[in-house]
C-alpha atoms as a PDB file:
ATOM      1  CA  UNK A   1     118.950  86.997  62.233  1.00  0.00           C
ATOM      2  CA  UNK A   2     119.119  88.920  65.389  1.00  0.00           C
ATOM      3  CA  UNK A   3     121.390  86.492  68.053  1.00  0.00           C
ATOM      4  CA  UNK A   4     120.605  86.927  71.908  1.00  0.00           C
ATOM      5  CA  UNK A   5     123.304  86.126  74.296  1.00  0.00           C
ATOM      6  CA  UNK A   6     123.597  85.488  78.034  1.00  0.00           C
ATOM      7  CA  UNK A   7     125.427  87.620  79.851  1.00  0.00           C
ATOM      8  CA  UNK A   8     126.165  88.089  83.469  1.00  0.00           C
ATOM      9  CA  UNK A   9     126.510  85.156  85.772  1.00  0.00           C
ATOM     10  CA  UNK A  10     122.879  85.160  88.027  1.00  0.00           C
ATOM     11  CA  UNK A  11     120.063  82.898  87.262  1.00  0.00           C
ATOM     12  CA  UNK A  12     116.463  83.767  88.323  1.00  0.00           C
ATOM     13  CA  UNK A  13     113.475  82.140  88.600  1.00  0.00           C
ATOM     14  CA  UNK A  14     111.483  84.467  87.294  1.00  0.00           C
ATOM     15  CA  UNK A  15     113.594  88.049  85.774  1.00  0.00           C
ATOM     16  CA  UNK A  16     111.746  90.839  85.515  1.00  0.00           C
ATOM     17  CA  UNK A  17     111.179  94.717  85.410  1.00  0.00           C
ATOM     18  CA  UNK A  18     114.911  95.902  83.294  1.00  0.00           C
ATOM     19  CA  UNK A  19     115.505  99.101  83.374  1.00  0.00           C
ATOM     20  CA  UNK A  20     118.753 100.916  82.022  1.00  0.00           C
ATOM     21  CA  UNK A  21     120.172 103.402  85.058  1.00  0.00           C
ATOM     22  CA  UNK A  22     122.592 105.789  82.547  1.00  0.00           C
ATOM     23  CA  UNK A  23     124.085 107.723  85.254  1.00  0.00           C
ATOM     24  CA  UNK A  24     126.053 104.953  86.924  1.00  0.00           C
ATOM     25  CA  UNK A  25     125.708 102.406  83.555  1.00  0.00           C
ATOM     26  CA  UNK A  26     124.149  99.507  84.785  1.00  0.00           C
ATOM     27  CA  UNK A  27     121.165  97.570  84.295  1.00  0.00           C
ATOM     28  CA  UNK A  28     118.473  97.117  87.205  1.00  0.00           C
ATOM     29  CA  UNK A  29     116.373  94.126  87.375  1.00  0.00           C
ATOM     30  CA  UNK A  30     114.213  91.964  89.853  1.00  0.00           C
ATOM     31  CA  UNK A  31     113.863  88.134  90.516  1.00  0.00           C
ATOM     32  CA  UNK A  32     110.394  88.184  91.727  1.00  0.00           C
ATOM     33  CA  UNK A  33     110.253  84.700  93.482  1.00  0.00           C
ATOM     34  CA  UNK A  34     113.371  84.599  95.508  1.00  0.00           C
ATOM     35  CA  UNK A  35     113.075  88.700  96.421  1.00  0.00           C
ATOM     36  CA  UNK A  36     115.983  90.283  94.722  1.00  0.00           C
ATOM     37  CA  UNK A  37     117.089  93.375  92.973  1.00  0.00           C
ATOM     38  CA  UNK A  38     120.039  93.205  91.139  1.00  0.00           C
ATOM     39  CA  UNK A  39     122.332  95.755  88.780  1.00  0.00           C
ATOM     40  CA  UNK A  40     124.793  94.255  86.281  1.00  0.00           C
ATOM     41  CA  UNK A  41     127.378  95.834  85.370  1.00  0.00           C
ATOM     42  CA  UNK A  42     128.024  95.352  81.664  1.00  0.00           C
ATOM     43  CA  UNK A  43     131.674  96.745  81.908  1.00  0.00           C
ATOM     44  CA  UNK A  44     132.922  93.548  84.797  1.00  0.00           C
ATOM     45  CA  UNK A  45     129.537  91.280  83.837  1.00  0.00           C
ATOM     46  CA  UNK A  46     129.016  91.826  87.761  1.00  0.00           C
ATOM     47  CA  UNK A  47     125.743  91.971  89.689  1.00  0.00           C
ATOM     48  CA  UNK A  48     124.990  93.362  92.728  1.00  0.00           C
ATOM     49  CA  UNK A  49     122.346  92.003  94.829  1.00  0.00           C
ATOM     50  CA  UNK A  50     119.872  92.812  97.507  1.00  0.00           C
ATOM     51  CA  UNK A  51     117.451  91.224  99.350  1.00  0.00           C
ATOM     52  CA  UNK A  52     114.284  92.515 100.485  1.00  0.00           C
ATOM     53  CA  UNK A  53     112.852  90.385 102.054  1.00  0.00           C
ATOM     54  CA  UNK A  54     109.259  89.806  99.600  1.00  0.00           C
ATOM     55  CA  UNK A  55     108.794  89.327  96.422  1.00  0.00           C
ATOM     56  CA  UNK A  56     109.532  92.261  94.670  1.00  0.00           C
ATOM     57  CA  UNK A  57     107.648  93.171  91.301  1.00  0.00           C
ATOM     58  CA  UNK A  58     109.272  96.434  89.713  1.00  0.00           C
ATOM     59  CA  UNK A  59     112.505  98.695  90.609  1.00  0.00           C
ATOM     60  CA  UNK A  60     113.215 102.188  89.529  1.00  0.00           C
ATOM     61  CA  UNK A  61     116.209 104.773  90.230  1.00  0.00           C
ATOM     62  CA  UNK A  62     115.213 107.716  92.647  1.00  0.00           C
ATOM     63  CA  UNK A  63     116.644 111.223  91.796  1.00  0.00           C
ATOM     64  CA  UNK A  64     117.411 111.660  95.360  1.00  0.00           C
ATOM     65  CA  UNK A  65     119.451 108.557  95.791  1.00  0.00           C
ATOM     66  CA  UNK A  66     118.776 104.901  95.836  1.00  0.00           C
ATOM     67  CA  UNK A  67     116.051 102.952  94.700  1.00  0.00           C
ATOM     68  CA  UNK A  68     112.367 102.343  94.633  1.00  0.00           C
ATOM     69  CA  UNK A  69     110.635  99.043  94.361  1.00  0.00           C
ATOM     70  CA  UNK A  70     107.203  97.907  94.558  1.00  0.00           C
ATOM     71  CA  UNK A  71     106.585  94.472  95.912  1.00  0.00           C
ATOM     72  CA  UNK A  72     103.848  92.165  98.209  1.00  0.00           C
ATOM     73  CA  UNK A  73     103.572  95.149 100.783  1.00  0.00           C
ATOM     74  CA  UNK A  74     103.596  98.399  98.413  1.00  0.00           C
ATOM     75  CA  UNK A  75     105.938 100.742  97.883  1.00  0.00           C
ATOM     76  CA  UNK A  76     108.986 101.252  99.361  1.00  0.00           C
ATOM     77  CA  UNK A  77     112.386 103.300  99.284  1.00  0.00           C
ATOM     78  CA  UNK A  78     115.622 101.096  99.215  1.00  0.00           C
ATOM     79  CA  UNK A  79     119.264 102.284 100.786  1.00  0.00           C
ATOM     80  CA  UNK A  80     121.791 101.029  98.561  1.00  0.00           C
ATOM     81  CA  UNK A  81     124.508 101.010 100.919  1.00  0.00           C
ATOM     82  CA  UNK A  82     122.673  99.638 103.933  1.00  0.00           C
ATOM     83  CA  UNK A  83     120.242  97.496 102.075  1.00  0.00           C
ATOM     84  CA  UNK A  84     117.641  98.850 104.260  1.00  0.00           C
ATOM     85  CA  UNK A  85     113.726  99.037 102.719  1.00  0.00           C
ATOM     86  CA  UNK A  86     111.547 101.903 104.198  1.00  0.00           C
ATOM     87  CA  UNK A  87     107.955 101.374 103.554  1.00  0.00           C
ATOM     88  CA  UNK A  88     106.049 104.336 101.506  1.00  0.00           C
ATOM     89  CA  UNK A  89     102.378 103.356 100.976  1.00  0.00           C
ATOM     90  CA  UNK A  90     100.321  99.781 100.870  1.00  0.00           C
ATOM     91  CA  UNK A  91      97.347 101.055  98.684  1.00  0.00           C
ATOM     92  CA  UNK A  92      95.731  97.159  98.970  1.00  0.00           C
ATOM     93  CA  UNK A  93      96.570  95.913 102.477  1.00  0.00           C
ATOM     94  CA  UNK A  94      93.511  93.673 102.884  1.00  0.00           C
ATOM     95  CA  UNK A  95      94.055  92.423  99.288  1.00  0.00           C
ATOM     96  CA  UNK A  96      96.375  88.654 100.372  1.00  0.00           C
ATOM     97  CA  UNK A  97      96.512  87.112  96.912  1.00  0.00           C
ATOM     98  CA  UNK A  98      97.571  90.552  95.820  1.00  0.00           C
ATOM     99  CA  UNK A  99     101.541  91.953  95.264  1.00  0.00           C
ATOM    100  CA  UNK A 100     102.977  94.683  93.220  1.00  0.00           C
ATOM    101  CA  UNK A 101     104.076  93.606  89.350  1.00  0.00           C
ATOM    102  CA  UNK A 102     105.594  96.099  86.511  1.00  0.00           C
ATOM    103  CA  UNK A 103     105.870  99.379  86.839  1.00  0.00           C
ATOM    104  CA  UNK A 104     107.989 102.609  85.076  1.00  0.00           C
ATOM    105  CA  UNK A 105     107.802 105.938  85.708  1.00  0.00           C
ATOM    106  CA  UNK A 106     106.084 108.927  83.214  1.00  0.00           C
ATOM    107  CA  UNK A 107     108.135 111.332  82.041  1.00  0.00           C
ATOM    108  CA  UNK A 108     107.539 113.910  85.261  1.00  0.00           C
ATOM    109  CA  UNK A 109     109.038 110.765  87.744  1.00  0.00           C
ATOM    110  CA  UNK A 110     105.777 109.813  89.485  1.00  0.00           C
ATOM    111  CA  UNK A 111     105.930 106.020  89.710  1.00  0.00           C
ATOM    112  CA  UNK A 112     103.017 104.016  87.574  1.00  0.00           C
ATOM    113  CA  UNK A 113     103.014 100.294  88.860  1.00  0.00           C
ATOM    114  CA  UNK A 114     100.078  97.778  89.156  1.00  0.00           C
ATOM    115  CA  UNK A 115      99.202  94.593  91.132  1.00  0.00           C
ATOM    116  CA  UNK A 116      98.692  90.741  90.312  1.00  0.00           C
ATOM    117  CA  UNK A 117      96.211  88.600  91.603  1.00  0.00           C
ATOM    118  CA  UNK A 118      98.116  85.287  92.269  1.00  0.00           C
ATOM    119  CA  UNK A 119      94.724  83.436  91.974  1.00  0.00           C
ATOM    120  CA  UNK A 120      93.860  84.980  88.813  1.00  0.00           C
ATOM    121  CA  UNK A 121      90.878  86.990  90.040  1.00  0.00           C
ATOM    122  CA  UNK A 122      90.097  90.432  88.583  1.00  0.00           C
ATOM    123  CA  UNK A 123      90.735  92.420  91.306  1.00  0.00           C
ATOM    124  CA  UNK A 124      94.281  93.634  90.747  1.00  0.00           C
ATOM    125  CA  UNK A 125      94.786  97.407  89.741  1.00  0.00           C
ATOM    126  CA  UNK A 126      96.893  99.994  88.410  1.00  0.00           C
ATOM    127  CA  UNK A 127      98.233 102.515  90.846  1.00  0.00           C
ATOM    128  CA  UNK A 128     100.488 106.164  90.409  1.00  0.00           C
ATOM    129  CA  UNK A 129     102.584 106.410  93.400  1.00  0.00           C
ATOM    130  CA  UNK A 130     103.240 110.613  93.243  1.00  0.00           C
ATOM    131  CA  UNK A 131     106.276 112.526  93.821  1.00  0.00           C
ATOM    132  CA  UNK A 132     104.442 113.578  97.228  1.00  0.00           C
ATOM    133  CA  UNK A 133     104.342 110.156  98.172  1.00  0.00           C
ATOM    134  CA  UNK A 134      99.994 109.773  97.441  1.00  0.00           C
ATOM    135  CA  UNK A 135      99.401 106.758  95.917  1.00  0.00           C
ATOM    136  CA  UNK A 136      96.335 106.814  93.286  1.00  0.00           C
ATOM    137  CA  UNK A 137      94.682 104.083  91.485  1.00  0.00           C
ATOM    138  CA  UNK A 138      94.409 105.066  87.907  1.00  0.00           C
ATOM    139  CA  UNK A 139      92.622 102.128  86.104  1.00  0.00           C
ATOM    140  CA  UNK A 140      90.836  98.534  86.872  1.00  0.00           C
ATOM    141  CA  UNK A 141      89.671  96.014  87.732  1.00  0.00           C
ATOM    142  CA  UNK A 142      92.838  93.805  86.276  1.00  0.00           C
ATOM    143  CA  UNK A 143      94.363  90.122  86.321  1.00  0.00           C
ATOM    144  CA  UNK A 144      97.961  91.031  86.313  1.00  0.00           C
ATOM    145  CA  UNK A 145      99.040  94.487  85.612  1.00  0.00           C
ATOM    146  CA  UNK A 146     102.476  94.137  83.384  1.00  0.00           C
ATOM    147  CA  UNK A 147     104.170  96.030  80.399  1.00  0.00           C
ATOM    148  CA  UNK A 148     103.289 100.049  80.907  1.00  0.00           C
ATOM    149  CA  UNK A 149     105.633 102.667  78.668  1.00  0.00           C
ATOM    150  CA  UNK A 150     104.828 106.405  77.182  1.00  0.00           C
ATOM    151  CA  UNK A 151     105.442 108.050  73.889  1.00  0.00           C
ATOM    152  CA  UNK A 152     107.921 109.908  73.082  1.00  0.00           C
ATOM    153  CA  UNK A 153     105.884 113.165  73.205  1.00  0.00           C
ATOM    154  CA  UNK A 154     104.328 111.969  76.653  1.00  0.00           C
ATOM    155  CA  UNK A 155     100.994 112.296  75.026  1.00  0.00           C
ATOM    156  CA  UNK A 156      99.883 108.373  75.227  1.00  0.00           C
ATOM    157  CA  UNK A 157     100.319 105.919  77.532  1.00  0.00           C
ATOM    158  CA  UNK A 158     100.615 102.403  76.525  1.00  0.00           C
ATOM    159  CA  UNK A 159      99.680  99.132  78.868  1.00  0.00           C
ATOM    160  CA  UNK A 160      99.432  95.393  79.265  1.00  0.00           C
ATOM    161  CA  UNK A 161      97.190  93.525  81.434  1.00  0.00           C
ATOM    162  CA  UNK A 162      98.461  89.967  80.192  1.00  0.00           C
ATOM    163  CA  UNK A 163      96.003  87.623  80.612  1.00  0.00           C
ATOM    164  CA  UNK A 164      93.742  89.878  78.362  1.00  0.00           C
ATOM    165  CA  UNK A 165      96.142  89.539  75.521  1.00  0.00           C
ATOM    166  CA  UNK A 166      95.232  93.149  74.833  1.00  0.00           C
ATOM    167  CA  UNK A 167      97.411  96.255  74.873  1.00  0.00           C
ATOM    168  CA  UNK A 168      96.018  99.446  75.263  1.00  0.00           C
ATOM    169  CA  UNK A 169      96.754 103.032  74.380  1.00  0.00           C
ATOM    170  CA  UNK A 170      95.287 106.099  76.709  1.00  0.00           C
ATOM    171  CA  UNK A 171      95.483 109.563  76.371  1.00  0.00           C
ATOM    172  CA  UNK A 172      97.880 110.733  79.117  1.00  0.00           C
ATOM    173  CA  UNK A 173      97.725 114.254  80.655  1.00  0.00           C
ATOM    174  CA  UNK A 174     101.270 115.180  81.603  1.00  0.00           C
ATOM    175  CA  UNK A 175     100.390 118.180  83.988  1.00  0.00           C
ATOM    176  CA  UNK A 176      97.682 115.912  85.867  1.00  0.00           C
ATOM    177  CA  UNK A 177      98.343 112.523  85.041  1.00  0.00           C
ATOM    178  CA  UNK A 178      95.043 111.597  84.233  1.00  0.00           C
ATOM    179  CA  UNK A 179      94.108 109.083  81.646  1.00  0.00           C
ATOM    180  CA  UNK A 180      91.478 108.780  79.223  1.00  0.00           C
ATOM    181  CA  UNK A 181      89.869 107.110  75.412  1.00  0.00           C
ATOM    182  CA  UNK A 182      91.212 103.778  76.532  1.00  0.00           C
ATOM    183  CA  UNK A 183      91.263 101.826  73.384  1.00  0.00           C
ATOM    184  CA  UNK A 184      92.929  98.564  72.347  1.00  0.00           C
ATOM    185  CA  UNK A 185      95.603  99.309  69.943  1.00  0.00           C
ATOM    186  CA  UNK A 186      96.710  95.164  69.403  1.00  0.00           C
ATOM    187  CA  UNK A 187      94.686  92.107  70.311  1.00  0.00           C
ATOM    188  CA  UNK A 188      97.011  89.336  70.604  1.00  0.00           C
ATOM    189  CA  UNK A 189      94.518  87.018  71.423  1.00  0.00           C
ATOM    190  CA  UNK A 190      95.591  84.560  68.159  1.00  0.00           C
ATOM    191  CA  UNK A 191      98.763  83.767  69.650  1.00  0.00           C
ATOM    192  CA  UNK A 192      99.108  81.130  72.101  1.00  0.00           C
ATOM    193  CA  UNK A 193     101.601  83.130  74.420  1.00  0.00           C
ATOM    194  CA  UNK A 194     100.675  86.204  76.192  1.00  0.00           C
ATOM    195  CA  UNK A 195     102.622  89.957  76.131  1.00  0.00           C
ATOM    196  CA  UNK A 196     104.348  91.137  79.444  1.00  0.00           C
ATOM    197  CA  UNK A 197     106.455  93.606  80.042  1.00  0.00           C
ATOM    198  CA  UNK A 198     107.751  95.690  77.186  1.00  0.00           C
ATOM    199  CA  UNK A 199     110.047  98.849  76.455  1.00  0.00           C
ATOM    200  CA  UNK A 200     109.875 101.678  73.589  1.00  0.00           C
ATOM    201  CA  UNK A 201     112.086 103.146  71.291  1.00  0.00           C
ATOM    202  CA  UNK A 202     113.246 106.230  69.567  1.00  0.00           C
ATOM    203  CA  UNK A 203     110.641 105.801  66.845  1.00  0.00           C
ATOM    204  CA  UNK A 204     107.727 104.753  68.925  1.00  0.00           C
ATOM    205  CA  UNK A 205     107.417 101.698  68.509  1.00  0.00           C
ATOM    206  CA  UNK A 206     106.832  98.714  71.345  1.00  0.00           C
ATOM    207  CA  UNK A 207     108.814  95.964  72.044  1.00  0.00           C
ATOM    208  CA  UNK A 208     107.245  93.620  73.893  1.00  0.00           C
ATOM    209  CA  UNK A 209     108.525  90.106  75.955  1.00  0.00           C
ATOM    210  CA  UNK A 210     105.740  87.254  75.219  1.00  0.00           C
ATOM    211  CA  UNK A 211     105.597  85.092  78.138  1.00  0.00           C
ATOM    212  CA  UNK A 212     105.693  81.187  77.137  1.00  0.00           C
ATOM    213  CA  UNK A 213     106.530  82.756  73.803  1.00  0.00           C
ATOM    214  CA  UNK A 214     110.328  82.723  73.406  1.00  0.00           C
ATOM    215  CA  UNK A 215     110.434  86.171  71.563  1.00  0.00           C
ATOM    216  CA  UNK A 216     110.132  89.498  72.199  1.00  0.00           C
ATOM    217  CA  UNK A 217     108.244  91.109  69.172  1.00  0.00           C
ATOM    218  CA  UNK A 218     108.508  94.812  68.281  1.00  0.00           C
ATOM    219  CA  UNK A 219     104.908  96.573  67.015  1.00  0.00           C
ATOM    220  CA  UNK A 220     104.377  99.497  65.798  1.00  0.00           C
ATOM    221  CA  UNK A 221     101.310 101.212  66.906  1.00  0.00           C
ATOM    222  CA  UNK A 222     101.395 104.107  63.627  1.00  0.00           C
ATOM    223  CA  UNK A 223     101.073 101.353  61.285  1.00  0.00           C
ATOM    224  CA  UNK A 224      99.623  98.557  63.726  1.00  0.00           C
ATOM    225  CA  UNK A 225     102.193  95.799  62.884  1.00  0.00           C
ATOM    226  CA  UNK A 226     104.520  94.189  63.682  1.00  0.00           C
ATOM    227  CA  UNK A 227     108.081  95.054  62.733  1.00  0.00           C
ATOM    228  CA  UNK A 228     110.561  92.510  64.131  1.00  0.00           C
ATOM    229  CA  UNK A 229     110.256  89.394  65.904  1.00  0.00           C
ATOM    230  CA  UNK A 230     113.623  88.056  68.622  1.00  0.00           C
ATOM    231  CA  UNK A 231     113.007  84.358  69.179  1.00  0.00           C
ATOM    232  CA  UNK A 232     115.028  82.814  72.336  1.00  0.00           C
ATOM    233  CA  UNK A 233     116.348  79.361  73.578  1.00  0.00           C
ATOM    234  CA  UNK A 234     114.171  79.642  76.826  1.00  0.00           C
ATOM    235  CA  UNK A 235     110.342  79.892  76.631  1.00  0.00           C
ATOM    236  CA  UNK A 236     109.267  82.619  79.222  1.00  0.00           C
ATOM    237  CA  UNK A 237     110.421  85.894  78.487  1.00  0.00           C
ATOM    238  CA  UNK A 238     109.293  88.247  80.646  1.00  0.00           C
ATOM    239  CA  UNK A 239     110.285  92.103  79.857  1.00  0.00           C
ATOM    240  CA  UNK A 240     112.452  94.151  77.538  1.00  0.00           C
ATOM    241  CA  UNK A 241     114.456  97.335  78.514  1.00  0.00           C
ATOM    242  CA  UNK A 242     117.287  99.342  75.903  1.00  0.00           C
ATOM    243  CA  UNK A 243     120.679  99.515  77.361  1.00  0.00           C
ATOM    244  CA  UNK A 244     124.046 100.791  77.011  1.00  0.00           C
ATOM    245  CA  UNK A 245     125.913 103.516  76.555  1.00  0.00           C
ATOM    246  CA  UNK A 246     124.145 104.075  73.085  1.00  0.00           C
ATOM    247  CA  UNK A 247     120.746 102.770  74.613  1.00  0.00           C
ATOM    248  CA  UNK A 248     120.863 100.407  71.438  1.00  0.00           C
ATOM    249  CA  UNK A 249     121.754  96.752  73.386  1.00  0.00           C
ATOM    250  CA  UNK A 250     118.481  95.275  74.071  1.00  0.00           C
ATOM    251  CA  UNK A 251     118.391  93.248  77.312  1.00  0.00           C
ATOM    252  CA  UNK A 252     115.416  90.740  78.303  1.00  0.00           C
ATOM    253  CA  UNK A 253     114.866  88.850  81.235  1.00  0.00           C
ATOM    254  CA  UNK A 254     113.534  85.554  81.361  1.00  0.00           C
ATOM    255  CA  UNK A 255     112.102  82.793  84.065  1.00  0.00           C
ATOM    256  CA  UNK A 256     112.179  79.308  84.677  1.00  0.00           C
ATOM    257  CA  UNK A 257     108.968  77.472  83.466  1.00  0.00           C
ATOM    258  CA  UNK A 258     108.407  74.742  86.277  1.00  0.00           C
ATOM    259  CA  UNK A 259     110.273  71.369  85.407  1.00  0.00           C
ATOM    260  CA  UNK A 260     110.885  72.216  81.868  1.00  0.00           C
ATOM    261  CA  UNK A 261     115.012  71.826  81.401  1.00  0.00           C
ATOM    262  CA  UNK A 262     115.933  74.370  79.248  1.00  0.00           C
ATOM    263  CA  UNK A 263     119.564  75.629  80.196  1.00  0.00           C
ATOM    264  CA  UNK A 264     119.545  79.515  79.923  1.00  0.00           C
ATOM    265  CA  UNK A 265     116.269  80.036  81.382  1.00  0.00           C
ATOM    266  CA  UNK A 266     116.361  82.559  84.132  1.00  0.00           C
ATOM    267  CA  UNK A 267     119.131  84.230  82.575  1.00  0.00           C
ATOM    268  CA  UNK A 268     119.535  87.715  81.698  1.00  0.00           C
ATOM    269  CA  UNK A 269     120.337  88.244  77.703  1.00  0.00           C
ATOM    270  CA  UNK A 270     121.266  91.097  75.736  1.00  0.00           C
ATOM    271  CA  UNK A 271     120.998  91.759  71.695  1.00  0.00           C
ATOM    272  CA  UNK A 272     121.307  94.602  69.479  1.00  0.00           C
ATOM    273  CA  UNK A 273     118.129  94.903  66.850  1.00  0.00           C
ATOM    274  CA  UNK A 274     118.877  97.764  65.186  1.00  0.00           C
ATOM    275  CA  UNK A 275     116.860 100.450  67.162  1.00  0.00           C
ATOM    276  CA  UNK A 276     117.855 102.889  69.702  1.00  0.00           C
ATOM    277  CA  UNK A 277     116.101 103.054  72.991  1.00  0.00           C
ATOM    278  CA  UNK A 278     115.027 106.379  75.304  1.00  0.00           C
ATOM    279  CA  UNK A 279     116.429 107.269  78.515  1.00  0.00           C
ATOM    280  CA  UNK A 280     114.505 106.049  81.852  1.00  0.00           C
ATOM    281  CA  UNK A 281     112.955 108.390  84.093  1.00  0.00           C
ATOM    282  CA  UNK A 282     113.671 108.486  87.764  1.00  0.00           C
ATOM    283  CA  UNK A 283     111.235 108.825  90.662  1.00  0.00           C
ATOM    284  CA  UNK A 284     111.253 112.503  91.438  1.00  0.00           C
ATOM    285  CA  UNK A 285     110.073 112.635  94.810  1.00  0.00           C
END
């Protein structure tokens, strides 16, 4: 039986958006509610932590230097030194109940990330923020834009919108980045949880956080089933990324579920299941 265990020493109220950054080692993450990004640092079990001021839904590394993050107000650049947020592009300003959620980038660097209605209207979208800073919306109406990953051949796209308890596959057109044949590759509307954020592998295959599941499961879309199944002490877990020098440590962020005591909720965990993750890709413009 795979074991998860805690590591680091921050506790969010709701962890989200991993993502491995290999040239300096660490792991990036967000705490949506109380507007942090953070990077551990598995060699001390350090994090470093910045405030910006909003919630903040996704972060990414930018080849240039620093960070981008997506949050209530769009996109913006972050100075790691300074801690100073420059705003990019705010592709739904007249949108209130709307802010930024997940989001990765393909494997050319443009940034993929999509909104969240907080009142559970269908209004939310899925946006492509360009290396020459345009931002596009790529596919909607959704509820809350989560888990979005590509093959390894950059051929397919894969993508949650939770509270459909669907994810998709599209065919993705590297040169253009257009999408098409949207088609519903797992229905996971059987299970009384829902799938968030997720990660891939060397082999293709998903792993995907279940939020008020306690697991992250691991599907394969070739053989449409599922492979491996985490569970976890804490009920909401929210994403998956690989990690490590190996990219084989699995590391999963979780949240706080209201009043419910449960004591490693909110805390960032790591495993190793046996698969090997692929490197991230950095924003390129």
């Amino acid at each position: 039986m795979i074991q998860p265990e805690t590591v680091g020493q921050y506790t969010s109220v709701w962890g989200e958006g991993p993502l491995w950054d290999a040239n300096r080692s660490r792991l990036l993450y967000v705490d949506i509610e109380t507007h942090k990004i953070l990077a551990f640092d598995p060699a001390t079990g350090t994090e470093k932590i910045w405030d910006v001021g909003q919630r903040v839904g996704t972060v990414v590394v930018r080849e240039q230097g620093g960070l981008v993050w997506a949050g209530d107000q769009g996109f913006f650049f972050l100075d790691e030194e300074t801690g100073v947020s420059t705003p990019i592009a705010d592709p739904e300003p007249d949108l209130l109940d709307n802010r930024f959620n997940d989001g990765k980038c393909d494997p050319l660097g443009r940034l993929w990330a999509g909104t969240i209605n907080l009142k559970k209207v269908q209004n939310a979208s899925l946006y492509c923020l360009d290396t020459d800073l345009t931002v596009t919306k790529k596919f909607g109406p959704v509820t809350n834009s989560n888990g979005i990953i590509w093959s390894g051949d950059g051929q397919t796209m894969f993508y949650i919108d939770t509270p459909s308890k669907k994810v998709r596959a599209f065919d993705f057109d590297l040169t253009t980045a257009g999408i098409s044949h949207a088609r519903v590759i797992w229905d996971t509307s059987d299970d009384s949880s829902s799938p968030d954020g997720m990660t891939i592998d060397s082999e293709d295959r998903l792993w995907i956080a279940f939020c008020h599941g306690a697991k992250v499961v691991c599907f394969d879309p070739a053989s449409s089933k599922v492979v491996e199944q985490i569970d976890f002490p804490c009920v909401e877990t929210t994403a998956c990324a690989f990690g490590g020098p190996d990219l084989r440590d699995l590391y999963v962020t979780t949240g706080v579920k209201g009043d419910l005591k449960e004591d490693t909720a909110g805390r960032l965990f790591v495993c190793r299941p046996g698969a090997q993750g692929v490197p991230s890709v950095a924003f390129a413009g």
